[in-house]
C-alpha atoms as a PDB file:
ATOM      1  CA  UNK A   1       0.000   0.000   0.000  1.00  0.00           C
ATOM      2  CA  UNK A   2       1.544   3.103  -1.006  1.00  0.00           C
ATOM      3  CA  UNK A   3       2.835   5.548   1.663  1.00  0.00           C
ATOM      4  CA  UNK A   4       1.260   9.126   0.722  1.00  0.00           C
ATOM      5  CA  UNK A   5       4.761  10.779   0.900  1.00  0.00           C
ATOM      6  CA  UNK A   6       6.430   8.826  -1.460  1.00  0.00           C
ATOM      7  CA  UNK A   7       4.933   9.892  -4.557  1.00  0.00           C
ATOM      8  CA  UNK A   8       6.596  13.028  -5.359  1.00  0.00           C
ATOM      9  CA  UNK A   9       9.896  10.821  -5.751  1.00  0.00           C
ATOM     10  CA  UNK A  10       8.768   7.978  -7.930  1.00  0.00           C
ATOM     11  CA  UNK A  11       5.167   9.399  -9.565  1.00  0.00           C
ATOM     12  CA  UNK A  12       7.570  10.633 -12.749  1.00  0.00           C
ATOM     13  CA  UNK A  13       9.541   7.638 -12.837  1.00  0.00           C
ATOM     14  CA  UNK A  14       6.165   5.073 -13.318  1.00  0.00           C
ATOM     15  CA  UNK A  15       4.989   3.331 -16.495  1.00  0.00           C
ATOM     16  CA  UNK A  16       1.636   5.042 -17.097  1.00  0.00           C
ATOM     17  CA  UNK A  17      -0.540   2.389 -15.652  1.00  0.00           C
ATOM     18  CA  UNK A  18       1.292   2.212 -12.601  1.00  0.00           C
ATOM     19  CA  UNK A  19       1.109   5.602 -12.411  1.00  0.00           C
ATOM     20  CA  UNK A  20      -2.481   5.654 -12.430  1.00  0.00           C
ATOM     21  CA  UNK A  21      -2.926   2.866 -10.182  1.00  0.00           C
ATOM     22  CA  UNK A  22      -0.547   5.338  -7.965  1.00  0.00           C
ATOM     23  CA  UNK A  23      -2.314   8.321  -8.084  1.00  0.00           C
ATOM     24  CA  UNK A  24      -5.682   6.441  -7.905  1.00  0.00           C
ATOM     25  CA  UNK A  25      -4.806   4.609  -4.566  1.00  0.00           C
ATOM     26  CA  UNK A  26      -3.878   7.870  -3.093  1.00  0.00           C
ATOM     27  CA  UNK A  27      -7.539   9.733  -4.143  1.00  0.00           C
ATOM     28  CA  UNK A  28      -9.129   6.772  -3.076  1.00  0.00           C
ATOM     29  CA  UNK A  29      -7.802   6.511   0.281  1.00  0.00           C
ATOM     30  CA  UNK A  30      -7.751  10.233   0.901  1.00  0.00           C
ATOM     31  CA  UNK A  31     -10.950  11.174  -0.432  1.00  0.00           C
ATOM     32  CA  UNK A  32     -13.484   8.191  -0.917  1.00  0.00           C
ATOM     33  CA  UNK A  33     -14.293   6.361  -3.957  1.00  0.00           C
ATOM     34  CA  UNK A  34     -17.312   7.731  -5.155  1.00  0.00           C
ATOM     35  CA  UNK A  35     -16.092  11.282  -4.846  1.00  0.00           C
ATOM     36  CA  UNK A  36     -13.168  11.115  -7.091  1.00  0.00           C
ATOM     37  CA  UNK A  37     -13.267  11.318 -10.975  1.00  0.00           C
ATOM     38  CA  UNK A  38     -11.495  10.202 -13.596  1.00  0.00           C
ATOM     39  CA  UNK A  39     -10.073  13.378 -14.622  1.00  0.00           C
ATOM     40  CA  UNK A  40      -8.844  14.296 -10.723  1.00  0.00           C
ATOM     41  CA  UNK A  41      -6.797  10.725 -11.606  1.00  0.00           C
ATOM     42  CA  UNK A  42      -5.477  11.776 -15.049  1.00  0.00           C
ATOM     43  CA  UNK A  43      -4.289  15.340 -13.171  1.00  0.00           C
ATOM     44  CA  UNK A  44      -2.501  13.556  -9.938  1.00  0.00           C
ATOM     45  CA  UNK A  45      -1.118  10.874 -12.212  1.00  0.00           C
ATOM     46  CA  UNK A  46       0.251  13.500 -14.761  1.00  0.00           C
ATOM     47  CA  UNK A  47      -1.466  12.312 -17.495  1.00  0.00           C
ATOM     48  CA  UNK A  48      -5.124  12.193 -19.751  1.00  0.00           C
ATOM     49  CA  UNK A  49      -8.517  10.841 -19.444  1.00  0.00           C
ATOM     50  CA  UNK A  50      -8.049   8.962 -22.070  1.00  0.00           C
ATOM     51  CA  UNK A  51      -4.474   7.217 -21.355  1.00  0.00           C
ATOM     52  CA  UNK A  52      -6.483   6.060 -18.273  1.00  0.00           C
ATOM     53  CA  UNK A  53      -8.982   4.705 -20.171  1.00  0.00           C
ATOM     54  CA  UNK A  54      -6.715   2.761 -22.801  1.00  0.00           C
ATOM     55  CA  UNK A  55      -5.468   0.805 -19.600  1.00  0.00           C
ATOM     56  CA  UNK A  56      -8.922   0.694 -17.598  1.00  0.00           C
ATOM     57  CA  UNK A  57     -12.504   0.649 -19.580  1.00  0.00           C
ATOM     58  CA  UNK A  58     -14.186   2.441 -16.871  1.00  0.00           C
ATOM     59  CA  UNK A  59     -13.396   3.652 -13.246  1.00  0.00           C
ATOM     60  CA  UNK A  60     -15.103   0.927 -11.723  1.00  0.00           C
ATOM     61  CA  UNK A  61     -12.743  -1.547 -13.045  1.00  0.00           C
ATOM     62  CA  UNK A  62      -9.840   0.827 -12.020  1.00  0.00           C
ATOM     63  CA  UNK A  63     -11.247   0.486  -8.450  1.00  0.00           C
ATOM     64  CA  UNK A  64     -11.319  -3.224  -9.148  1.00  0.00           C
ATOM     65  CA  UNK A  65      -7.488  -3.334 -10.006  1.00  0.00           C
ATOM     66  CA  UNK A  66      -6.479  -0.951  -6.929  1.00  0.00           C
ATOM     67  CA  UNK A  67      -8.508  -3.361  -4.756  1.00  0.00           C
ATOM     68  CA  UNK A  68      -6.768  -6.359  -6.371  1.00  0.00           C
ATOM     69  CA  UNK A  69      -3.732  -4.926  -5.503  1.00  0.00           C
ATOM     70  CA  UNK A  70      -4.610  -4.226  -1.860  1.00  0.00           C
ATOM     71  CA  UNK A  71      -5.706  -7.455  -1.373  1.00  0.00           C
ATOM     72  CA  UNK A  72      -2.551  -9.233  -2.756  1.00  0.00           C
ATOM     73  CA  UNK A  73      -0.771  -7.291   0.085  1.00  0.00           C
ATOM     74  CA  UNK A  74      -2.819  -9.014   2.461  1.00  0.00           C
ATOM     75  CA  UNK A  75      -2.489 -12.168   1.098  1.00  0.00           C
ATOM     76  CA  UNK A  76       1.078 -11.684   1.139  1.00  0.00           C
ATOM     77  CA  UNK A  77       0.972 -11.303   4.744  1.00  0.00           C
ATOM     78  CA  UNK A  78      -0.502 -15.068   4.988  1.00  0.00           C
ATOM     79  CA  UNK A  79       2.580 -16.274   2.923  1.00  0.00           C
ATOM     80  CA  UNK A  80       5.415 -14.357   5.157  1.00  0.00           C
ATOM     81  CA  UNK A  81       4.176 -15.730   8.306  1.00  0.00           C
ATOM     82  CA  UNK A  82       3.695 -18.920   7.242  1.00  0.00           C
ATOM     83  CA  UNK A  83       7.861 -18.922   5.936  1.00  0.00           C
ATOM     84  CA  UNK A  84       8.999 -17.554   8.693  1.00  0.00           C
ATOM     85  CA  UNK A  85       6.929 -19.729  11.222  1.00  0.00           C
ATOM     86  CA  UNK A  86       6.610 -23.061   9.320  1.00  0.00           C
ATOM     87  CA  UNK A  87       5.089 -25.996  10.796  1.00  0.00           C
ATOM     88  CA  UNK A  88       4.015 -23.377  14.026  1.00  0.00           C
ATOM     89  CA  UNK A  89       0.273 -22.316  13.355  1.00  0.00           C
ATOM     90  CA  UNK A  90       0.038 -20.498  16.760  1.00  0.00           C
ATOM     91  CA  UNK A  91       2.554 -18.118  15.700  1.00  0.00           C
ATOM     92  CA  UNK A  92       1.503 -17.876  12.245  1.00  0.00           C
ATOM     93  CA  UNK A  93      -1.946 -16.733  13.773  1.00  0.00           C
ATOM     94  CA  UNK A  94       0.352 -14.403  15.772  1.00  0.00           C
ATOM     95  CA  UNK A  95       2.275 -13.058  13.097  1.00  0.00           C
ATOM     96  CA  UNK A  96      -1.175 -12.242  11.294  1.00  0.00           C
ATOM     97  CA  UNK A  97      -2.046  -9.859  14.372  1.00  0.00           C
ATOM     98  CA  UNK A  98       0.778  -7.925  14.743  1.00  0.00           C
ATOM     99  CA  UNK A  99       1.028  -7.463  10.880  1.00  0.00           C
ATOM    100  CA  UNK A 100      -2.708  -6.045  11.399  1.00  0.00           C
ATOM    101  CA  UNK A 101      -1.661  -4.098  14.926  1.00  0.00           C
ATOM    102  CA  UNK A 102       1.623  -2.681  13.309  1.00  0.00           C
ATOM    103  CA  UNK A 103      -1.054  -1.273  10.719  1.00  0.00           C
ATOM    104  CA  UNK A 104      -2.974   0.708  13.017  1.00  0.00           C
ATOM    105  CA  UNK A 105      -1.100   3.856  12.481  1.00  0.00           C
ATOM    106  CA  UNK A 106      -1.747   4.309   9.065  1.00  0.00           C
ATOM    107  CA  UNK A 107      -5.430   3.073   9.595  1.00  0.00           C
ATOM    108  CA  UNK A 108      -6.179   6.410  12.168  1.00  0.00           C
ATOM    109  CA  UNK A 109      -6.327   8.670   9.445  1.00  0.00           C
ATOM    110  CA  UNK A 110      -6.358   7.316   6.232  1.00  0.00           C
ATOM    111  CA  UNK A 111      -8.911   3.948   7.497  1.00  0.00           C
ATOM    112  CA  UNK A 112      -8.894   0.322   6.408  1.00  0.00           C
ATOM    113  CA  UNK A 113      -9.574   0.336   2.610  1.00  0.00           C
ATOM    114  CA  UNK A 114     -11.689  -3.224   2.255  1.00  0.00           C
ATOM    115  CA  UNK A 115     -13.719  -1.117   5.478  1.00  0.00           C
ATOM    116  CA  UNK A 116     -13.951   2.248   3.367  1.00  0.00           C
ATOM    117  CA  UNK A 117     -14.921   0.937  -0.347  1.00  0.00           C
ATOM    118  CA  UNK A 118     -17.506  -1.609   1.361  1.00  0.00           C
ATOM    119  CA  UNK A 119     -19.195   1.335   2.454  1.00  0.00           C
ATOM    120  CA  UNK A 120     -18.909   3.127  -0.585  1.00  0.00           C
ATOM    121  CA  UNK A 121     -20.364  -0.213  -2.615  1.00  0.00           C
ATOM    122  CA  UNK A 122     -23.396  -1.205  -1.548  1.00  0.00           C
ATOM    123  CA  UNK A 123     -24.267  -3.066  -4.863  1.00  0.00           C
ATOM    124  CA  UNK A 124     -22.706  -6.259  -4.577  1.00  0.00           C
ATOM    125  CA  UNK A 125     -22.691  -6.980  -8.574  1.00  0.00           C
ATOM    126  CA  UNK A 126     -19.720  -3.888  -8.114  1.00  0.00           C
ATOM    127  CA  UNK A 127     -16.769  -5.693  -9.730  1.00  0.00           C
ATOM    128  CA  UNK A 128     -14.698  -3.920  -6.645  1.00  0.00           C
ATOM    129  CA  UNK A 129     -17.274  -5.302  -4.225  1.00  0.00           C
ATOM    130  CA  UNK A 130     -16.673  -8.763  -5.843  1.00  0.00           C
ATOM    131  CA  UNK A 131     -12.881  -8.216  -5.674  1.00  0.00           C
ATOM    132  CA  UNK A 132     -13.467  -7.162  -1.539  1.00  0.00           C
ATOM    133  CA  UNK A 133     -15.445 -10.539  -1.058  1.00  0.00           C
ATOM    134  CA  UNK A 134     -13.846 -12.685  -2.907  1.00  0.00           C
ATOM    135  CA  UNK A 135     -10.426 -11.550  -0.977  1.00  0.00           C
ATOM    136  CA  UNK A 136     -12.141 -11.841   2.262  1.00  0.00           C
ATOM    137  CA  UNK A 137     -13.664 -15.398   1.273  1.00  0.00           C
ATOM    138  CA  UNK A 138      -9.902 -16.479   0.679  1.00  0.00           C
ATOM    139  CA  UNK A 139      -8.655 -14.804   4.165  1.00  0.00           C
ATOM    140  CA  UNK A 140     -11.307 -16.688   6.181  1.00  0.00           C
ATOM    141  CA  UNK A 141     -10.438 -20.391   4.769  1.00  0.00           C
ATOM    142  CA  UNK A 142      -6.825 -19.691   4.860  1.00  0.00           C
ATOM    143  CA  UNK A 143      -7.277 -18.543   8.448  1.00  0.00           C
ATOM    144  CA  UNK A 144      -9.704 -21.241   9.564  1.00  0.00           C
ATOM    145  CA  UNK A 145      -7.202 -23.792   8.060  1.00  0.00           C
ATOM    146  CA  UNK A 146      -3.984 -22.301  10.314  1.00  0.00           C
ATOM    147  CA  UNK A 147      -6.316 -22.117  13.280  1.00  0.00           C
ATOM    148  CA  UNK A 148      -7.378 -26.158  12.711  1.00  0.00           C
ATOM    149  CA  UNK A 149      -3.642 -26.925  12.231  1.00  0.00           C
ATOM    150  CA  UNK A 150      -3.292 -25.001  15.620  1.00  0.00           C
ATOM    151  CA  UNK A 151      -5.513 -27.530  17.411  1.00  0.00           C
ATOM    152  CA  UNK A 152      -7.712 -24.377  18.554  1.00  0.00           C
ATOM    153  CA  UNK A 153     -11.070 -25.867  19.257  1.00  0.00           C
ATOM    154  CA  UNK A 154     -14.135 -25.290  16.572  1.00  0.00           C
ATOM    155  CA  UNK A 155     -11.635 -23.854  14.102  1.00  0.00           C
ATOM    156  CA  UNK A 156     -14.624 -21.761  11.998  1.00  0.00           C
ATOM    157  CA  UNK A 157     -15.727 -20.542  14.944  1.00  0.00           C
ATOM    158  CA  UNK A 158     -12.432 -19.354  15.731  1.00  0.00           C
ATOM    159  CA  UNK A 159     -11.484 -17.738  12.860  1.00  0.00           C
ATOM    160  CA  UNK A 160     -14.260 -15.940  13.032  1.00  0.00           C
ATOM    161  CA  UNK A 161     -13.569 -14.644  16.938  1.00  0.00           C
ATOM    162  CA  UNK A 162     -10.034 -13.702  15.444  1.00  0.00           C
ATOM    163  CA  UNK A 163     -11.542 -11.851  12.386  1.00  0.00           C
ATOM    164  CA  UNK A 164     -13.904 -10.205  14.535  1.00  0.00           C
ATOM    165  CA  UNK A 165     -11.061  -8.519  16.718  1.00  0.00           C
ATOM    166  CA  UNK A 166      -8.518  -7.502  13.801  1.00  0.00           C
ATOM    167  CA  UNK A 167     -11.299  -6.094  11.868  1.00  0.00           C
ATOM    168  CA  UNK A 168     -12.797  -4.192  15.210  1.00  0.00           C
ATOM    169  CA  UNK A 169      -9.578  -3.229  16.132  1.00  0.00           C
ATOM    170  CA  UNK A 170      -9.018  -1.238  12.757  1.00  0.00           C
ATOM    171  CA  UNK A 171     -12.549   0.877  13.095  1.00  0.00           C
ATOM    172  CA  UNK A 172     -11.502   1.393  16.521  1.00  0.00           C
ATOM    173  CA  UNK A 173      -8.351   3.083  16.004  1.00  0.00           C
ATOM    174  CA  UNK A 174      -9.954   5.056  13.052  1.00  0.00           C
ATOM    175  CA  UNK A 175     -12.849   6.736  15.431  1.00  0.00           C
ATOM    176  CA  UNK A 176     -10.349   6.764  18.062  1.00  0.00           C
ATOM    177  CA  UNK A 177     -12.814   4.626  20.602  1.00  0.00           C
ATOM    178  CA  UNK A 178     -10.357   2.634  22.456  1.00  0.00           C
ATOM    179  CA  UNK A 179      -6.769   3.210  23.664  1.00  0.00           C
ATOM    180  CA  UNK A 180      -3.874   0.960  22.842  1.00  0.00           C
ATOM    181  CA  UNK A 181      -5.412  -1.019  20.210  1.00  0.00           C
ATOM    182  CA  UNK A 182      -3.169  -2.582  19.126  1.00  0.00           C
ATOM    183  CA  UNK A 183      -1.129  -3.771  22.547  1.00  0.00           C
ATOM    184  CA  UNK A 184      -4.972  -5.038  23.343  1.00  0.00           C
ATOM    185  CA  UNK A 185      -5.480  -6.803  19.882  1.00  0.00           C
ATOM    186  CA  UNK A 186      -2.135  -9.047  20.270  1.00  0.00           C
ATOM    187  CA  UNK A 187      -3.338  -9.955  24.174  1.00  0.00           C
ATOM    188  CA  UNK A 188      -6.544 -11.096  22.891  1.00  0.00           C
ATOM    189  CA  UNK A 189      -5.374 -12.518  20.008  1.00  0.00           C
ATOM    190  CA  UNK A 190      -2.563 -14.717  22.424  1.00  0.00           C
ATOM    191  CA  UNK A 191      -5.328 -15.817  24.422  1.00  0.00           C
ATOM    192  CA  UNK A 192      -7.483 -17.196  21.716  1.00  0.00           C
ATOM    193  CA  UNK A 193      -4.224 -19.051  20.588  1.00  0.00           C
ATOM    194  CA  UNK A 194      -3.773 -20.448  24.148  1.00  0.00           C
ATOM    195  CA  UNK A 195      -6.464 -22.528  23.948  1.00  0.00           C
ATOM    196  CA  UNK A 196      -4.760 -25.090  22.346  1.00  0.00           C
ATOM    197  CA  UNK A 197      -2.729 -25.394  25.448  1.00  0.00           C
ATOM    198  CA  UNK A 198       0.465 -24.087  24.509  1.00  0.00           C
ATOM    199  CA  UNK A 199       1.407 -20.592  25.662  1.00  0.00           C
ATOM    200  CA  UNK A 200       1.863 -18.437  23.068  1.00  0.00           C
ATOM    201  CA  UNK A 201       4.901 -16.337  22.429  1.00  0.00           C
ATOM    202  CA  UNK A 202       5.046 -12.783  23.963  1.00  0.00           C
ATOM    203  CA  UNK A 203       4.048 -10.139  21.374  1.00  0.00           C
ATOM    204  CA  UNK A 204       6.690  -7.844  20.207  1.00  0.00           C
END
């Protein structure tokens, strides 16, 4: 996900279709879906209307691809922990939360993206919409399958106690309702992993 400070540096230096995908990620996040054009794109990208539209047939599919692209980040997260912790679910679990809690800053002010389009999208034909369920379809099975590995007990049920807090802990932190979210995410998280019996490692 692209850090909103990095663009004057690179924007120039972008094929044209990442450099929409860029510029579009940055509206987005900054100023909603809906209330961004095309041509606000073509001006923060440095380019035309129509160059975007020679990559992208219409804007909703350019929301598509930026979505795309936000999930694969998230799925990417699922691959890491699962190198760097193989054959240890707990941790893996673990590792999911604190990539989620370490997050949290950038999630204050700019929000959770899946969280922000969702409610921009209520028409679940949306291609985007479609991308955002899809993604979170994927999430769920992959995490119900590391928390059944774990030997946690009920493993759907499970996943869906751990979704609940790393997707609460995100619209916390944006409307600022509780205090050290993250620090409470991980101890929640640990105990839902210590149900299999095994203490889980201290978060970092």
């Amino acid at each position: 996900m692209t850090s909103p400070d990095r663009r004057p540096s690179r924007v120039a230096k972008l094929p044209p279709r990442e450099r929409i995908l860029d510029a579009a990620e940055e509206l987005f996040q900054s100023e909603g879906i809906r209330r961004v054009g095309v041509q606000a794109i073509a001006e923060k990208a440095e380019t035309t209307k129509m160059a975007i539209y020679r990559h992208f047939e219409t804007k909703d599919e350019l929301v598509a691809e930026w979505l795309r692209i936000v999930a694969a980040d998230y799925q990417a997260a699922f691959d890491r922990v699962e190198a760097e912790h193989p054959g240890r679910p707990g941790e893996q679990i673990l590792g999911l939360a604190r990539f989620i809690a370490e997050g949290l800053p950038a999630v204050s002010h700019r929000g959770c993206p899946f969280i922000n389009s969702i409610a921009e999208l209520p028409d679940r034909a949306h291609p985007a919409r479609q991308v955002i369920e899809q993604h979170k379809e994927r999430q769920t099975r992959r995490l119900v399958d590391m928390c059944a590995r774990a030997g946690l007990p009920d493993p759907e049920q499970t996943a869906a106690e751990i979704t609940f807090v790393l997707e609460g802990a995100q619209v916390s932190k944006q409307n600022g309702s509780i205090d050290r979210t993250g620090e409470r995410l991980m101890r929640i998280v640990e105990g839902i992993v210590n149900r299999a019996g095994t203490p889980a490692p201290a978060a970092r």
